[in-house]
C-alpha atoms as a PDB file:
ATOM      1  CA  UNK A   1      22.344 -16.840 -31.534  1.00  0.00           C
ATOM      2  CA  UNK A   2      21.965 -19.040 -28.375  1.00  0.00           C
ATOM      3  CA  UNK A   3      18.942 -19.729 -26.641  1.00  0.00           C
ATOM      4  CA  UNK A   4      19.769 -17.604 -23.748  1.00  0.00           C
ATOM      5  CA  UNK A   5      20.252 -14.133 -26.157  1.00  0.00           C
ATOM      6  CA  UNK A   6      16.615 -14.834 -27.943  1.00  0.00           C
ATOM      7  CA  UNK A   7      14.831 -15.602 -24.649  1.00  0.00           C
ATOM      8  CA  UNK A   8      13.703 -12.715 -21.991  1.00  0.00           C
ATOM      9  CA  UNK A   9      12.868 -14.025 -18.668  1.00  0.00           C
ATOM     10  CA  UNK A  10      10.930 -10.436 -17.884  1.00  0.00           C
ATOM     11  CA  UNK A  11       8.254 -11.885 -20.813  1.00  0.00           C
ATOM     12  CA  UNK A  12       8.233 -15.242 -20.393  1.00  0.00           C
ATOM     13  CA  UNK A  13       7.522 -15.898 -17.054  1.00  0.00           C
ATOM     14  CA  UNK A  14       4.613 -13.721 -17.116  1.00  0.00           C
ATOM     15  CA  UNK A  15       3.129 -15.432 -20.176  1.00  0.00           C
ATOM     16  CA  UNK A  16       3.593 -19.202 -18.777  1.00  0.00           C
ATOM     17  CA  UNK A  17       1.790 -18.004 -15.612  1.00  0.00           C
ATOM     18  CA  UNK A  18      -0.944 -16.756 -17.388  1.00  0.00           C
ATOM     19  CA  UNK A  19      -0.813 -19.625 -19.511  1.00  0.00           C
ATOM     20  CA  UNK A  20      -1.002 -17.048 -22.543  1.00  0.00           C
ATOM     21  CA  UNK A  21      -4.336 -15.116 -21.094  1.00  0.00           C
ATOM     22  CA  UNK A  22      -4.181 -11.494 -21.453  1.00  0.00           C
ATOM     23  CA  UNK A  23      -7.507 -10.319 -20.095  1.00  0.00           C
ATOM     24  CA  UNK A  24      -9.110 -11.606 -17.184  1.00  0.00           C
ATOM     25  CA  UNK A  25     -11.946 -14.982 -17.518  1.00  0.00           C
ATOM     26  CA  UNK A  26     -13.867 -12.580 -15.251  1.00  0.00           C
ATOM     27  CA  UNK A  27     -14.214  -9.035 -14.116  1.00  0.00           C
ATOM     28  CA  UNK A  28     -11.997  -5.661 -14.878  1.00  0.00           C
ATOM     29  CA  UNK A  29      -9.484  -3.972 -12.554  1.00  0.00           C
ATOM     30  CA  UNK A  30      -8.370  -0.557 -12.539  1.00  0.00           C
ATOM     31  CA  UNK A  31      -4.711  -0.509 -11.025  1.00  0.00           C
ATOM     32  CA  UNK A  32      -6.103   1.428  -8.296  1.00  0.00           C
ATOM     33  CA  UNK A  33      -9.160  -1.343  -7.391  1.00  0.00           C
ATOM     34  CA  UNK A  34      -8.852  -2.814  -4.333  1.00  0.00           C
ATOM     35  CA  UNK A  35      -8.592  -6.765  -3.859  1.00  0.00           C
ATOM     36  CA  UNK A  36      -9.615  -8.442  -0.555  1.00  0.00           C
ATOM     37  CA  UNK A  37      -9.816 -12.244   0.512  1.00  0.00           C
ATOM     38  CA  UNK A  38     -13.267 -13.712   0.337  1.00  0.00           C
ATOM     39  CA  UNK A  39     -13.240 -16.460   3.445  1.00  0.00           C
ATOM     40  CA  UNK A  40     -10.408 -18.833   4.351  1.00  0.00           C
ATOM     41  CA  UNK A  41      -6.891 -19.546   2.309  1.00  0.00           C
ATOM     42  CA  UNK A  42      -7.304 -21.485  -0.920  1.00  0.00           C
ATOM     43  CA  UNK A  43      -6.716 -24.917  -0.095  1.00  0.00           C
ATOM     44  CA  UNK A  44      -5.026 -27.676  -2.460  1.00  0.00           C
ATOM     45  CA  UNK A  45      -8.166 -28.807  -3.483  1.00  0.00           C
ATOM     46  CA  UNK A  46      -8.733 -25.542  -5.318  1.00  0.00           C
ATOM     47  CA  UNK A  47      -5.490 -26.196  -8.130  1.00  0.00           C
ATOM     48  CA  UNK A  48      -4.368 -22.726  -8.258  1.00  0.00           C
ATOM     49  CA  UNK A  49      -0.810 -21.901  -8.674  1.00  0.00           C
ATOM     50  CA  UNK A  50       1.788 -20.774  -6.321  1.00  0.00           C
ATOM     51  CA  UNK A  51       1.041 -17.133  -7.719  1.00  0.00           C
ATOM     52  CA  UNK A  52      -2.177 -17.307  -7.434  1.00  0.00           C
ATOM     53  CA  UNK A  53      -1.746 -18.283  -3.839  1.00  0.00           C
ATOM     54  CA  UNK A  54       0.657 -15.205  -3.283  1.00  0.00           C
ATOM     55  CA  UNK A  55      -1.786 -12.949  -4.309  1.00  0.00           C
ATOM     56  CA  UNK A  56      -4.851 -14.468  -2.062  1.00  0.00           C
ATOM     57  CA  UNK A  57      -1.991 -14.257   0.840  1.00  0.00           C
ATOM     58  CA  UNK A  58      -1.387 -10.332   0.156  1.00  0.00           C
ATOM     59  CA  UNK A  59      -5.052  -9.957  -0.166  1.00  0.00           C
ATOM     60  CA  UNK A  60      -5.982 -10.911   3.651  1.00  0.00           C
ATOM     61  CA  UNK A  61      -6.034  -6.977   3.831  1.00  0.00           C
ATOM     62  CA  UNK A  62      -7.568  -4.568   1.099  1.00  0.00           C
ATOM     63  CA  UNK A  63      -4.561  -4.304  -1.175  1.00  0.00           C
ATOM     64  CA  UNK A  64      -4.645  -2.341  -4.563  1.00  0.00           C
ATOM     65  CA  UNK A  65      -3.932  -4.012  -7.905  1.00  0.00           C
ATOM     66  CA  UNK A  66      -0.669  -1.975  -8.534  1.00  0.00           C
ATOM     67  CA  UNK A  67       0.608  -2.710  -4.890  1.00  0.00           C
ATOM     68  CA  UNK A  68       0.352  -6.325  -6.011  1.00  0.00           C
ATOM     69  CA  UNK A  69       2.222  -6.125  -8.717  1.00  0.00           C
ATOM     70  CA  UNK A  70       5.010  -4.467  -7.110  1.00  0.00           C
ATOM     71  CA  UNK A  71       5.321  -6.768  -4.668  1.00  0.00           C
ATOM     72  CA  UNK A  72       5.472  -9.606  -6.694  1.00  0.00           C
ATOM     73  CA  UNK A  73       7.337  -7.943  -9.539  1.00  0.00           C
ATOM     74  CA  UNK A  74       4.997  -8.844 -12.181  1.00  0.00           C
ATOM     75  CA  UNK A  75       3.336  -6.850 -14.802  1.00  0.00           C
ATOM     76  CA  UNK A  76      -0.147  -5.580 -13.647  1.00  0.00           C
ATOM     77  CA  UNK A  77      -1.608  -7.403 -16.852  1.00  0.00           C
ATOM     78  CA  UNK A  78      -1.148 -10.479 -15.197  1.00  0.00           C
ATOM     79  CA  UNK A  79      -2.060  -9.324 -11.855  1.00  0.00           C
ATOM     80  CA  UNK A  80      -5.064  -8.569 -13.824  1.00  0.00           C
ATOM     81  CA  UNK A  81      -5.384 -12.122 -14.708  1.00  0.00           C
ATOM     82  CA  UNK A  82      -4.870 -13.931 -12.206  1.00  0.00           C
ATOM     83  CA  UNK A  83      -7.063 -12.059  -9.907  1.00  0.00           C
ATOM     84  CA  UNK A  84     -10.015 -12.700 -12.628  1.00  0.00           C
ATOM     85  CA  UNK A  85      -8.939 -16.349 -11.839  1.00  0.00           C
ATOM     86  CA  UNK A  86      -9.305 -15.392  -8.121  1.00  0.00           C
ATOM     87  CA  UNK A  87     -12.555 -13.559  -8.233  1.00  0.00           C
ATOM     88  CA  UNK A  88     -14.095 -16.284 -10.798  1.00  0.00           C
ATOM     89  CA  UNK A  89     -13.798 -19.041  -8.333  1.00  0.00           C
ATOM     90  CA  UNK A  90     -14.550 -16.718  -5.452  1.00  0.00           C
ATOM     91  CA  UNK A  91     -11.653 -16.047  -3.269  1.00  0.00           C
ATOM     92  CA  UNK A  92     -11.435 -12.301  -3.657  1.00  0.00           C
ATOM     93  CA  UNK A  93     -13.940  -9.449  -4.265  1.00  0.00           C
ATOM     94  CA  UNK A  94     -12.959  -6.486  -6.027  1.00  0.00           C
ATOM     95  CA  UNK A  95     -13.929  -3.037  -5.435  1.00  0.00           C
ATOM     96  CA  UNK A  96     -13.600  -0.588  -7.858  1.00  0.00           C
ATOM     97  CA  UNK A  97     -12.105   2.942  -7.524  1.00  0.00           C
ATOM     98  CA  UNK A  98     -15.198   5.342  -6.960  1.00  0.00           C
ATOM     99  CA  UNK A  99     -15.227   8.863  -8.690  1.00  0.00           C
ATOM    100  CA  UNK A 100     -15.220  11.747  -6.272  1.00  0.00           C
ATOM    101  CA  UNK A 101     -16.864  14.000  -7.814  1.00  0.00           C
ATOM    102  CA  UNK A 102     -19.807  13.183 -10.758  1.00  0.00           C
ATOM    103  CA  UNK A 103     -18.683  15.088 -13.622  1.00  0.00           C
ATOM    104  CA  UNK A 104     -21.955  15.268 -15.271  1.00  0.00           C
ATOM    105  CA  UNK A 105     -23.220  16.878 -12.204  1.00  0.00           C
ATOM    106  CA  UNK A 106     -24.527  20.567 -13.220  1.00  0.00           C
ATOM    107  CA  UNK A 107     -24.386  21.782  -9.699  1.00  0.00           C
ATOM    108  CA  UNK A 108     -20.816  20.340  -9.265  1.00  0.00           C
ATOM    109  CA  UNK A 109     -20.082  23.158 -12.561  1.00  0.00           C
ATOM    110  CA  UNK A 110     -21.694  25.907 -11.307  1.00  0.00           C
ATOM    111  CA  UNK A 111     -20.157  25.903  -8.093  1.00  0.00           C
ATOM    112  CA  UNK A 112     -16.858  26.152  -9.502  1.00  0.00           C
ATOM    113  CA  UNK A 113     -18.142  28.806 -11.957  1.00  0.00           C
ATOM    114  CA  UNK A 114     -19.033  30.925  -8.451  1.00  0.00           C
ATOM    115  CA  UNK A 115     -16.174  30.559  -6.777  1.00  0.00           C
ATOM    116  CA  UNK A 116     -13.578  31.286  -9.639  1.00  0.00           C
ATOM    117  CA  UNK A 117     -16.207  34.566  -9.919  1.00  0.00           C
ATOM    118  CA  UNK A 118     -16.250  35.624  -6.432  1.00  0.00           C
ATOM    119  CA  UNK A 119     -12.122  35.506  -6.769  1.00  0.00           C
END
């Protein structure tokens, strides 16, 4: 077996960026939170890498965590990472998905329970 046949590019290149991380130094992000640039482009001085740069590029505008992985073509696990990298050293906020409707919400019940009556 060569080195080529045992080696998958599609795994590997997501693991060296991530240098091995799976989760995220800080924060949590749903595929649908939104990412947006916190100030001014990272500049050298900062030591992120070119990927991390990317991402604080597509995030001049509000920009969902699946959107970024597609256009990058990387796994959202490491989007995941790297924008924890992002957000730790503040270059990007992150706002979470928020839930329409409160599903504890006793009224929110009840007014379906009328309507499918008065049907």
């Amino acid at each position: 077996m060569t080195h080529e046949e045992w080696v998958d590019p599609e795994i590997v290149r997501p693991y060296v960026v991530t240098r091995g991380r799976t989760e995220p130094v800080r924060g949590s992000f749903d595929l649908i939170s939104l990412a947006v640039a916190v100030g001014g482009p990272p500049g050298p001085e900062a030591g992120l890498d070119p990927e991390h740069l990317s991402i604080a590029r597509l995030c001049r505008e509000p920009i969902s965590v699946a959107e970024i992985a597609a256009r990058l073509d990387l796994p959202a696990g490491t989007i995941r990472v790297l924008l924890g990298d992002l957000f730790d050293q503040g270059f990007v906020t992150v706002q979470d998905p928020q839930p329409e409707v409160d599903m504890q919400d006793e009224k929110m019940y009840r007014a379906v329970l009328d309507g499918l009556r008065s049907l």
